[in-house]
PDB file of N, CA and C in Angstrom:
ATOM      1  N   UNK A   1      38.984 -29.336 -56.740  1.00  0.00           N
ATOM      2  CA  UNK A   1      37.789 -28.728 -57.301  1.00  0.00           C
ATOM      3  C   UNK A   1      38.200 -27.899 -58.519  1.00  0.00           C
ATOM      4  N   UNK A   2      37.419 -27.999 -59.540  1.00  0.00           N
ATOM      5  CA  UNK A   2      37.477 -27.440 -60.851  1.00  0.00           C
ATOM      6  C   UNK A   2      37.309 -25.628 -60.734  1.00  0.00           C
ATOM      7  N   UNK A   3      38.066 -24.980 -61.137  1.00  0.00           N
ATOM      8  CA  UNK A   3      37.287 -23.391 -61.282  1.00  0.00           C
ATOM      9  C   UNK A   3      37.186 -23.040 -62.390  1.00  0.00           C
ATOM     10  N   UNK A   4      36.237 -21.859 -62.476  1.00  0.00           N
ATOM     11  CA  UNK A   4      35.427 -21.254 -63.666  1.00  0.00           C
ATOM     12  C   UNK A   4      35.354 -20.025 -63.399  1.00  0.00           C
ATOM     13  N   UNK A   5      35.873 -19.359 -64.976  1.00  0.00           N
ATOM     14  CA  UNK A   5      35.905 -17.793 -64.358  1.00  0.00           C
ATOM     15  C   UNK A   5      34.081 -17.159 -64.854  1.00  0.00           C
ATOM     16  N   UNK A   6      34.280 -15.917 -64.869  1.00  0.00           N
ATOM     17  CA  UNK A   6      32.881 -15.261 -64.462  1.00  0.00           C
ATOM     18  C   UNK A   6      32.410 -15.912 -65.807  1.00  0.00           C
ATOM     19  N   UNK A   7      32.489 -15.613 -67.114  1.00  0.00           N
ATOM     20  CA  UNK A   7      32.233 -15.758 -68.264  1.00  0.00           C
ATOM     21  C   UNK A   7      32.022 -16.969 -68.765  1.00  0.00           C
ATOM     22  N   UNK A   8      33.042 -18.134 -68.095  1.00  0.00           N
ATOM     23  CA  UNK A   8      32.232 -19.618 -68.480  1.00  0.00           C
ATOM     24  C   UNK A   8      31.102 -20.060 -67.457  1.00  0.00           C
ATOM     25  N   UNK A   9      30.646 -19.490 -66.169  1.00  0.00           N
ATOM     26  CA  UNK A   9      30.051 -19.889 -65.330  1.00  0.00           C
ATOM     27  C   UNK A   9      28.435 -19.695 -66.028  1.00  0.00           C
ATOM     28  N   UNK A  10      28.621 -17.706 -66.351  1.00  0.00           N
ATOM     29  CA  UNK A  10      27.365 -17.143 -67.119  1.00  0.00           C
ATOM     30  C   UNK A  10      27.490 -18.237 -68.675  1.00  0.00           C
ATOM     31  N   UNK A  11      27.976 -18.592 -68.868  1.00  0.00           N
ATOM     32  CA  UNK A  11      27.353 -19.471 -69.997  1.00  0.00           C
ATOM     33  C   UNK A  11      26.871 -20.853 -69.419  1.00  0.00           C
ATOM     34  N   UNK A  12      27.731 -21.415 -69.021  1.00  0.00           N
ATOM     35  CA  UNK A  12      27.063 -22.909 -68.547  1.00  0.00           C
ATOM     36  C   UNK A  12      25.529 -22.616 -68.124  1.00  0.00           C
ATOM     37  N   UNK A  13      25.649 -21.640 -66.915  1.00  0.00           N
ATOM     38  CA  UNK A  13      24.227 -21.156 -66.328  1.00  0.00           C
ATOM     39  C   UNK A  13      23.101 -20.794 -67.572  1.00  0.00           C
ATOM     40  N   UNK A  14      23.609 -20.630 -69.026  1.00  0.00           N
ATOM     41  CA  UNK A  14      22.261 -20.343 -69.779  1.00  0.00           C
ATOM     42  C   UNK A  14      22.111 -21.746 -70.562  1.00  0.00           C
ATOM     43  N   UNK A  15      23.205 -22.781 -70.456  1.00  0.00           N
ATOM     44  CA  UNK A  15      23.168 -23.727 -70.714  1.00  0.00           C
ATOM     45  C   UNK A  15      22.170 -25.060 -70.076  1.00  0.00           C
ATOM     46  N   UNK A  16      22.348 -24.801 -68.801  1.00  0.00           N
ATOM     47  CA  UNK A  16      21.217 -25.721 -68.065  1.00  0.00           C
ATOM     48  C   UNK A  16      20.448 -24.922 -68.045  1.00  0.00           C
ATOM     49  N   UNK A  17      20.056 -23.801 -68.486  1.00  0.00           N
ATOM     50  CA  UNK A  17      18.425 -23.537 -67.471  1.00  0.00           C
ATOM     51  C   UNK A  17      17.377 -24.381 -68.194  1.00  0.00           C
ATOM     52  N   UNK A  18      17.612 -24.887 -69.757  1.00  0.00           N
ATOM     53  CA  UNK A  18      16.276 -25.456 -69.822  1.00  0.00           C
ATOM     54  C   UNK A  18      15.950 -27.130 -69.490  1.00  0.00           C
ATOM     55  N   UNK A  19      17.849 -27.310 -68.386  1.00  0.00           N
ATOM     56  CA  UNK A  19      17.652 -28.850 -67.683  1.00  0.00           C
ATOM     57  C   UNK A  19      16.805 -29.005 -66.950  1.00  0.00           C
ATOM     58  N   UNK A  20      16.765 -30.173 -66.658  1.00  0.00           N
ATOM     59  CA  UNK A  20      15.475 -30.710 -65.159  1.00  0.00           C
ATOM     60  C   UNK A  20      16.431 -31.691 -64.234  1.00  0.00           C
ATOM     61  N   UNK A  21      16.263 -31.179 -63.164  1.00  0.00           N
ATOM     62  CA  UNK A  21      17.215 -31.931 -62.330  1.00  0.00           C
ATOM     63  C   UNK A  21      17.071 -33.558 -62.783  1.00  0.00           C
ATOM     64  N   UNK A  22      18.559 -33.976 -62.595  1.00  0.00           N
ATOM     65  CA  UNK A  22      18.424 -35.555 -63.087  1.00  0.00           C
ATOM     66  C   UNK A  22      18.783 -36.379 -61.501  1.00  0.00           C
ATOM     67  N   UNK A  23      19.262 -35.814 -60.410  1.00  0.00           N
ATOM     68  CA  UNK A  23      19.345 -36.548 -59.239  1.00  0.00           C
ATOM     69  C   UNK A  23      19.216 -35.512 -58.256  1.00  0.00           C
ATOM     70  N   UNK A  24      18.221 -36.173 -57.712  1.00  0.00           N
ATOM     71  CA  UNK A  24      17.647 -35.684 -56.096  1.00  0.00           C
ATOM     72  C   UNK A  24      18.329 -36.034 -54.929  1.00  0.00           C
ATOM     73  N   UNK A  25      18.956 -35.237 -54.132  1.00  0.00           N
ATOM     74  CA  UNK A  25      19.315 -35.747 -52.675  1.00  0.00           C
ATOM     75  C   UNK A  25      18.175 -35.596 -51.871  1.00  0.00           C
ATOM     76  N   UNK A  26      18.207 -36.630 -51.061  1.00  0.00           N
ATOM     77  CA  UNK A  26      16.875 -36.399 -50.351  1.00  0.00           C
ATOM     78  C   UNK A  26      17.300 -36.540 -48.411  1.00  0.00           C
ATOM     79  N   UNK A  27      16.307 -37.316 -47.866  1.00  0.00           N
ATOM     80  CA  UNK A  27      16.464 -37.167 -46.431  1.00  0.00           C
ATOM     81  C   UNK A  27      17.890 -37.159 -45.449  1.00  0.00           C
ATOM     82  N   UNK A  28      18.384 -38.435 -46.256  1.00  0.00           N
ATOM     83  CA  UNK A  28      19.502 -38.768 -46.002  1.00  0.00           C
ATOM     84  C   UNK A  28      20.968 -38.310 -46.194  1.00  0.00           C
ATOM     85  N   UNK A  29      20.964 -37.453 -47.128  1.00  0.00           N
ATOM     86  CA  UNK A  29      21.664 -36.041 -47.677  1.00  0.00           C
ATOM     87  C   UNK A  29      22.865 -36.812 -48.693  1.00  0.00           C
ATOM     88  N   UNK A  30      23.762 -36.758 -48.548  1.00  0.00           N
ATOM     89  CA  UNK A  30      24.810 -36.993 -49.750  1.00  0.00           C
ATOM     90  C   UNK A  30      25.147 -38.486 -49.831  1.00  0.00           C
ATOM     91  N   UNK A  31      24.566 -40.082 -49.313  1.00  0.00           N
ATOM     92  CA  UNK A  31      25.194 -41.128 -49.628  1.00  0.00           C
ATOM     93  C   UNK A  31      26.157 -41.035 -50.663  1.00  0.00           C
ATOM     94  N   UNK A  32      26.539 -42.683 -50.563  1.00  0.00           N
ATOM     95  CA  UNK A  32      27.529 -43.180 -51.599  1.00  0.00           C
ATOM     96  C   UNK A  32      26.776 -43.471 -52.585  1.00  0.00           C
ATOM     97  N   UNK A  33      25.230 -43.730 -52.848  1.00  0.00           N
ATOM     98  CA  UNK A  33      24.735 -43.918 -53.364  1.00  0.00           C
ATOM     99  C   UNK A  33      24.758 -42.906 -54.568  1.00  0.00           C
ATOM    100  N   UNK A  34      23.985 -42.061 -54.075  1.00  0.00           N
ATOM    101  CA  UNK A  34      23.653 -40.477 -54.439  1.00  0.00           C
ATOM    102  C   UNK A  34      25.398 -40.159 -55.308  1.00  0.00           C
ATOM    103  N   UNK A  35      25.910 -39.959 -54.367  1.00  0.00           N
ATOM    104  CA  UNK A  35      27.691 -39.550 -54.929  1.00  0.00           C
ATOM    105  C   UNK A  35      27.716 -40.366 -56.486  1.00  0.00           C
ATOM    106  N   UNK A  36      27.432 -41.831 -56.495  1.00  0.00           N
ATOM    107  CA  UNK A  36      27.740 -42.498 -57.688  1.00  0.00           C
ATOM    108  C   UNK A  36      27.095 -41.721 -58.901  1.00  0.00           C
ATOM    109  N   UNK A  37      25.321 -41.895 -58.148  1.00  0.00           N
ATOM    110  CA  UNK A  37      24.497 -41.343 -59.407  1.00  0.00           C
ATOM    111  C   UNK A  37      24.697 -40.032 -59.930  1.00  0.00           C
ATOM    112  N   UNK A  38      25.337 -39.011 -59.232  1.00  0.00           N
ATOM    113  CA  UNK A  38      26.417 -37.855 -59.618  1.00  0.00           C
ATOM    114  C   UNK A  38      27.016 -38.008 -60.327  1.00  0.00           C
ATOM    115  N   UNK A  39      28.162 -39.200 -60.351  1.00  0.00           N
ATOM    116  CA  UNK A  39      29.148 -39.085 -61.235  1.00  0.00           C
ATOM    117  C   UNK A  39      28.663 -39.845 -62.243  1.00  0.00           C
ATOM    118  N   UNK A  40      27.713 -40.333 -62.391  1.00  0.00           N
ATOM    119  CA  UNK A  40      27.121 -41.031 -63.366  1.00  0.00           C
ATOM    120  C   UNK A  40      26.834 -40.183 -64.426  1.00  0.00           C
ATOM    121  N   UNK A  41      26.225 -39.226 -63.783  1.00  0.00           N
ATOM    122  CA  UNK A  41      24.832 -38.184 -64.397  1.00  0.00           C
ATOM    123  C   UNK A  41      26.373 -37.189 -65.016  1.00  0.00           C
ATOM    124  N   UNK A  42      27.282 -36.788 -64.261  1.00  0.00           N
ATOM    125  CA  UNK A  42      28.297 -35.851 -65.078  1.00  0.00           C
ATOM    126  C   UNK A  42      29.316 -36.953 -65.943  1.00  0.00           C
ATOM    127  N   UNK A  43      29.374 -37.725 -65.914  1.00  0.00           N
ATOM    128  CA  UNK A  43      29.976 -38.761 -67.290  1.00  0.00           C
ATOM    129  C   UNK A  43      29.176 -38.632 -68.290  1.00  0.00           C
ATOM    130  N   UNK A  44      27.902 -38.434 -67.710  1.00  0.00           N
ATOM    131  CA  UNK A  44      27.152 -38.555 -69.310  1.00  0.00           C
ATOM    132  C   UNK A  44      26.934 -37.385 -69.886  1.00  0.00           C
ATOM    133  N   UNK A  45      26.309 -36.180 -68.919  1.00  0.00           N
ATOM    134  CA  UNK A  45      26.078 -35.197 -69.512  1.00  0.00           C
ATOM    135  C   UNK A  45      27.030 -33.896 -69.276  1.00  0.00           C
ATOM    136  N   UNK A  46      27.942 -34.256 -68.800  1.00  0.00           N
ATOM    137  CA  UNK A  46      29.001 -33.100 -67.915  1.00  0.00           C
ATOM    138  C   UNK A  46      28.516 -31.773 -67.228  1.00  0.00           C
ATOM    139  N   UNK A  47      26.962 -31.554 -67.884  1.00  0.00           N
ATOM    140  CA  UNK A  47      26.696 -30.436 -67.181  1.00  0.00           C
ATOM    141  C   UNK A  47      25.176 -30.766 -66.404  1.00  0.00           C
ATOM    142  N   UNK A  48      24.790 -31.372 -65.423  1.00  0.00           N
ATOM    143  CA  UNK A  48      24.093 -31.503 -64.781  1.00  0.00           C
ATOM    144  C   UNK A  48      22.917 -30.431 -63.355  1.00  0.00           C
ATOM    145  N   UNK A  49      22.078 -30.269 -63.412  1.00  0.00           N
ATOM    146  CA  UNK A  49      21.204 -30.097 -61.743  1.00  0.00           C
ATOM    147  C   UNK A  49      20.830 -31.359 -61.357  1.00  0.00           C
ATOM    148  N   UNK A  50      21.474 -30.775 -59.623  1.00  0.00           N
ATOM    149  CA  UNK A  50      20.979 -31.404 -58.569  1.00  0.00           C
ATOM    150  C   UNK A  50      19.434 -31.106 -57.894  1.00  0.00           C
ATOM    151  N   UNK A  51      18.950 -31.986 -57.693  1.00  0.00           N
ATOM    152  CA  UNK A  51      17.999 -31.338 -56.532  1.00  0.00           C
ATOM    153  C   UNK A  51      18.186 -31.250 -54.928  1.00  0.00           C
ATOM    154  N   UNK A  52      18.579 -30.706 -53.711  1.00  0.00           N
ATOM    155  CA  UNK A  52      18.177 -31.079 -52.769  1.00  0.00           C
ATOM    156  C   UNK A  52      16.861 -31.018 -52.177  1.00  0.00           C
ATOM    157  N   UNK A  53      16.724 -32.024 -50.984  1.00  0.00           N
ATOM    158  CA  UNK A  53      15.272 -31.487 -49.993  1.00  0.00           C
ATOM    159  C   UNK A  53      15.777 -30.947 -49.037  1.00  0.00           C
ATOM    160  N   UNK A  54      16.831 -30.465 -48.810  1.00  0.00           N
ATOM    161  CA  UNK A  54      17.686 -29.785 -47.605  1.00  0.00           C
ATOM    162  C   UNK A  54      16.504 -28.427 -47.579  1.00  0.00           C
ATOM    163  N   UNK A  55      15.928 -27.870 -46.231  1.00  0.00           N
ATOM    164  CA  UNK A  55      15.966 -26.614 -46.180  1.00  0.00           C
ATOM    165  C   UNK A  55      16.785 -26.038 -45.826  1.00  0.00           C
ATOM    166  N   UNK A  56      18.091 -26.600 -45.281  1.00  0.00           N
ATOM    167  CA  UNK A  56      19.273 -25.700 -44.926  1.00  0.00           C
ATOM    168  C   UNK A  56      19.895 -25.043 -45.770  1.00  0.00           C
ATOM    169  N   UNK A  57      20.204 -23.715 -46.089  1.00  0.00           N
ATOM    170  CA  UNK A  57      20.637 -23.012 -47.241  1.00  0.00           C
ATOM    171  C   UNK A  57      22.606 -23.450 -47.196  1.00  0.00           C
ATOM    172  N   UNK A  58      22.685 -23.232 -45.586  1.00  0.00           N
ATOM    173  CA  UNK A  58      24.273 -23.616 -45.324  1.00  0.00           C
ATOM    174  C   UNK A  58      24.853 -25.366 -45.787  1.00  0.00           C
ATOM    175  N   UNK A  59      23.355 -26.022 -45.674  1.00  0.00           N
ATOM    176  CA  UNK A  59      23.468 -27.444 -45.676  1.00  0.00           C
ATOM    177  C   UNK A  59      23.649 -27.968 -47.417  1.00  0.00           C
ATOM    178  N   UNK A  60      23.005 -27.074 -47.803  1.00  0.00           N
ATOM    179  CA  UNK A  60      22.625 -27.293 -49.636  1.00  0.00           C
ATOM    180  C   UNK A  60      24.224 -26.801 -49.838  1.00  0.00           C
ATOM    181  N   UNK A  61      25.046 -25.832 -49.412  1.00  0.00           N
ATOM    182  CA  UNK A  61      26.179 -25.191 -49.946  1.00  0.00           C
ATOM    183  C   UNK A  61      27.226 -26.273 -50.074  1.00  0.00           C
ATOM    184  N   UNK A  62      27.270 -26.633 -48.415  1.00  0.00           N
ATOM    185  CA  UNK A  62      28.453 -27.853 -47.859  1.00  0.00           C
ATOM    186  C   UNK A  62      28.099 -28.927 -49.066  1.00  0.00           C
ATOM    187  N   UNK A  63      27.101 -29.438 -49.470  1.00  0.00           N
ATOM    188  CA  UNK A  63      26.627 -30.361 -50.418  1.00  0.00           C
ATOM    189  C   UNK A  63      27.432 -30.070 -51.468  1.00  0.00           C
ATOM    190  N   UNK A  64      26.904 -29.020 -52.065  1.00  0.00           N
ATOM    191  CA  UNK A  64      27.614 -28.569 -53.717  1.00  0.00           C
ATOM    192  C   UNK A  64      29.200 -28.477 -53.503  1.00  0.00           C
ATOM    193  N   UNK A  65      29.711 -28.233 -52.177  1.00  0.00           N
ATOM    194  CA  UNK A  65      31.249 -27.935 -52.115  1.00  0.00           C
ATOM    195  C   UNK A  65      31.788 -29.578 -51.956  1.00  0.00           C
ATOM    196  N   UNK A  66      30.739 -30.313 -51.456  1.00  0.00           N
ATOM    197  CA  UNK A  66      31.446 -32.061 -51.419  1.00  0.00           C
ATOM    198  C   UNK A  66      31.207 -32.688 -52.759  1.00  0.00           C
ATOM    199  N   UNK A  67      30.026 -32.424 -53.453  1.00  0.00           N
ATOM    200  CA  UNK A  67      30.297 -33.128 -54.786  1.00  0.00           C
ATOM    201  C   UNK A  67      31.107 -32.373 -55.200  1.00  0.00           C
ATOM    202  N   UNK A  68      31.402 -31.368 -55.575  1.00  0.00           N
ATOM    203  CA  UNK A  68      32.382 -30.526 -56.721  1.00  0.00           C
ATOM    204  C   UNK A  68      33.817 -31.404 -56.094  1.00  0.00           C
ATOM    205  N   UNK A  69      33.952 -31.220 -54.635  1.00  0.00           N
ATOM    206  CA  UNK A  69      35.924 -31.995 -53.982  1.00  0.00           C
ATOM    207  C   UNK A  69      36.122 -33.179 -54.102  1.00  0.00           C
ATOM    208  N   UNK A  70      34.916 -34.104 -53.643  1.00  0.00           N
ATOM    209  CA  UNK A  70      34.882 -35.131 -54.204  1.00  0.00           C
ATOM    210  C   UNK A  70      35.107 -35.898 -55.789  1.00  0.00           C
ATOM    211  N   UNK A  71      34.103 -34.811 -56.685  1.00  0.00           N
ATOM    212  CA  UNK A  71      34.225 -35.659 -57.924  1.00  0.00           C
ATOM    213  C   UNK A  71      35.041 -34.907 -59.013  1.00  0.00           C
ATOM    214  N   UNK A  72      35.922 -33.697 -58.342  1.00  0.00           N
ATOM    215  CA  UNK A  72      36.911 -33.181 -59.260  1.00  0.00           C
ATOM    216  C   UNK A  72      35.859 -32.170 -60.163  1.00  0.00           C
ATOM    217  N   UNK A  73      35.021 -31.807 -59.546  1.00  0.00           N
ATOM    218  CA  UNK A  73      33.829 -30.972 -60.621  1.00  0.00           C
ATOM    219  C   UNK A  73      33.721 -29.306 -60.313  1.00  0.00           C
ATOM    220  N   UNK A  74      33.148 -28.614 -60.999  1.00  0.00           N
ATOM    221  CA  UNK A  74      32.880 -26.447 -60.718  1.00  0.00           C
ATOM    222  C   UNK A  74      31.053 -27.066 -60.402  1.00  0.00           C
ATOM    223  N   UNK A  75      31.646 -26.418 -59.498  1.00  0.00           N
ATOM    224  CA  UNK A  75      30.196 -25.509 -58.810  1.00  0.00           C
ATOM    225  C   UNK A  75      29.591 -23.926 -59.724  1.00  0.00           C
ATOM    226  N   UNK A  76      28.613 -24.312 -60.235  1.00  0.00           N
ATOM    227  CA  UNK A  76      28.095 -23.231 -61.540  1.00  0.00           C
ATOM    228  C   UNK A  76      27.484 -22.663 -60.934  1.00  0.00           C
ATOM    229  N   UNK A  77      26.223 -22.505 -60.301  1.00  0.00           N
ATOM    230  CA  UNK A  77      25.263 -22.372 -59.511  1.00  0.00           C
ATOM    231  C   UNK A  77      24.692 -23.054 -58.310  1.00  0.00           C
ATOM    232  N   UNK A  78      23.757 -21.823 -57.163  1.00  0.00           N
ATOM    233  CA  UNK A  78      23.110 -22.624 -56.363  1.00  0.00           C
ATOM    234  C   UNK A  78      21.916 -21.605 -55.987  1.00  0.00           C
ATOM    235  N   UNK A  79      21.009 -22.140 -56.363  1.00  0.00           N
ATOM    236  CA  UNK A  79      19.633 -21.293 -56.673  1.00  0.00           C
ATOM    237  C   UNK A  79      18.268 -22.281 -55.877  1.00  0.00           C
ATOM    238  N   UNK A  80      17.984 -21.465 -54.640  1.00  0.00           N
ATOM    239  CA  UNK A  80      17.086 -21.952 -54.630  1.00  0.00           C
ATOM    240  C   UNK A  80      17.669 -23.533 -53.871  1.00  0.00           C
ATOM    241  N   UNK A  81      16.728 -24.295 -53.989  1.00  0.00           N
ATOM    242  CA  UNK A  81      17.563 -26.069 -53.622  1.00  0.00           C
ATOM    243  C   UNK A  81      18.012 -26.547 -54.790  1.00  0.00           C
ATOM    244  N   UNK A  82      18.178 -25.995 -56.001  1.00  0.00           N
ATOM    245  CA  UNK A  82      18.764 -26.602 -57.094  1.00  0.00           C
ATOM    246  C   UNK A  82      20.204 -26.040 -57.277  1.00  0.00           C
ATOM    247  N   UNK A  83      21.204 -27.261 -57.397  1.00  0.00           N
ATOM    248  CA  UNK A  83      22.410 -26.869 -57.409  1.00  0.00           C
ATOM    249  C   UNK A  83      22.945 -27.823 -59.261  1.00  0.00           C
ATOM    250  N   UNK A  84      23.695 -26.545 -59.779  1.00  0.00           N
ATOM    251  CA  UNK A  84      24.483 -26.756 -60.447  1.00  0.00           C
ATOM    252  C   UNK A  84      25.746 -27.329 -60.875  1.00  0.00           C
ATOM    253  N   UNK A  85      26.117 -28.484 -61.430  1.00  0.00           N
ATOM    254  CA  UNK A  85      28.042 -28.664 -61.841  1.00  0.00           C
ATOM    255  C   UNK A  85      27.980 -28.959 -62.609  1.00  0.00           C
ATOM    256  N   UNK A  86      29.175 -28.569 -63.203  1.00  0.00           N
ATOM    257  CA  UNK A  86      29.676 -29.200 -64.380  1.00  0.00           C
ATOM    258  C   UNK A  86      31.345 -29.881 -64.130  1.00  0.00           C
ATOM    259  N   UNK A  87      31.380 -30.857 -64.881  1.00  0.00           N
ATOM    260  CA  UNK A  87      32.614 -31.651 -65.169  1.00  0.00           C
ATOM    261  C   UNK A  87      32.688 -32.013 -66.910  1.00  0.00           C
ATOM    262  N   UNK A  88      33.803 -31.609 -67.221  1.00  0.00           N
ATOM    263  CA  UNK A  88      33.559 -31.820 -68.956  1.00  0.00           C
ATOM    264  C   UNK A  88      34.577 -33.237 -69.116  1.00  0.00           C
ATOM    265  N   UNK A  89      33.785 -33.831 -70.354  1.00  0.00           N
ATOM    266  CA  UNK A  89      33.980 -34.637 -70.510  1.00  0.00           C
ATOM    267  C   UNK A  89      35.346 -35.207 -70.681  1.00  0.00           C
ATOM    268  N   UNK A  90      35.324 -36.483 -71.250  1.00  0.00           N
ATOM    269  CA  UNK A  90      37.104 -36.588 -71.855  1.00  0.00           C
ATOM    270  C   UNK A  90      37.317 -36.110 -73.225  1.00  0.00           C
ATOM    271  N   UNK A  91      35.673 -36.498 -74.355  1.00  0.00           N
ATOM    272  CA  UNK A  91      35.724 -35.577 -75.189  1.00  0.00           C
ATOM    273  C   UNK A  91      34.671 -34.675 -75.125  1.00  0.00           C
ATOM    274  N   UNK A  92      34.986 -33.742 -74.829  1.00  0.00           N
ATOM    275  CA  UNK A  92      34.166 -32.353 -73.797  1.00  0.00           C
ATOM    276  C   UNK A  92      32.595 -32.009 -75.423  1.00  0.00           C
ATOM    277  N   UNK A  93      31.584 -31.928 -74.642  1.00  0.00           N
ATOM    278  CA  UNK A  93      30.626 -31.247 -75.632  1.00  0.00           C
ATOM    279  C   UNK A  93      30.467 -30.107 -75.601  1.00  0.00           C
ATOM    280  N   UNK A  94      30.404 -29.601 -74.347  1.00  0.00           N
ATOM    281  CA  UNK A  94      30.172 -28.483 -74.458  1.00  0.00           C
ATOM    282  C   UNK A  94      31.741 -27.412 -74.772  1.00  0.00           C
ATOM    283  N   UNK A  95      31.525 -26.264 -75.555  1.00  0.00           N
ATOM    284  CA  UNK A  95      32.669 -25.770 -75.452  1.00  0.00           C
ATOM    285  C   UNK A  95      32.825 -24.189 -74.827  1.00  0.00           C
ATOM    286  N   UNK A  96      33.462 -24.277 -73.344  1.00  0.00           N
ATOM    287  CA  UNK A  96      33.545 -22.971 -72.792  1.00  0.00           C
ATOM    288  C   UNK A  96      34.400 -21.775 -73.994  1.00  0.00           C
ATOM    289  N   UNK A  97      33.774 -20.744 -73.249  1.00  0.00           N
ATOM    290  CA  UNK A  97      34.200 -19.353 -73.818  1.00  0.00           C
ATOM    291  C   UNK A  97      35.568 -19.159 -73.082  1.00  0.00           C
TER     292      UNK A  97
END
């Protein structure tokens, strides 16, 4: 899993807020499916929201901690059922502080 200190996290975070989640987990919670369209969605845009329908607050966490181990990605945020990552690119757009 990727880390981020306080100062690139508060930027990424003013970076997505005016995103719209681009992949929803839904009933079924994290498929292989879902996992792909993740890494899809951070190849293209490196800084992505998730949506879950989890009401589990513990269940939404375990989520954001398996995509981030899984796909080598930082966990930015988790607000609400919308969860945050980023993975930067190979040629990175965005540029941390």
């Amino acid at each position: 899993m990727l880390s981020l200190t306080s100062a690139q996290k508060s930027f990424l975070r003013a970076q997505a807020h005016s995103l719209n989640p681009v992949v929803t987990i839904g009933d079924a919670g994290l498929t292989e499916a879902v996992m792909k369209e993740v890494e899809r969605s951070l190849a293209s845009h490196e800084l992505i929201k998730v949506k879950s329908h989890s009401r589990d607050k513990a269940a939404r966490e375990n989520q954001l901690k398996e995509i981030c181990e899984t796909l080598h990605a930082a966990p930015v945020q988790h607000i609400g059922k919308i969860l945050i990552v980023y993975r930067p690119a190979e040629k990175p757009v965005l540029v941390l502080p």
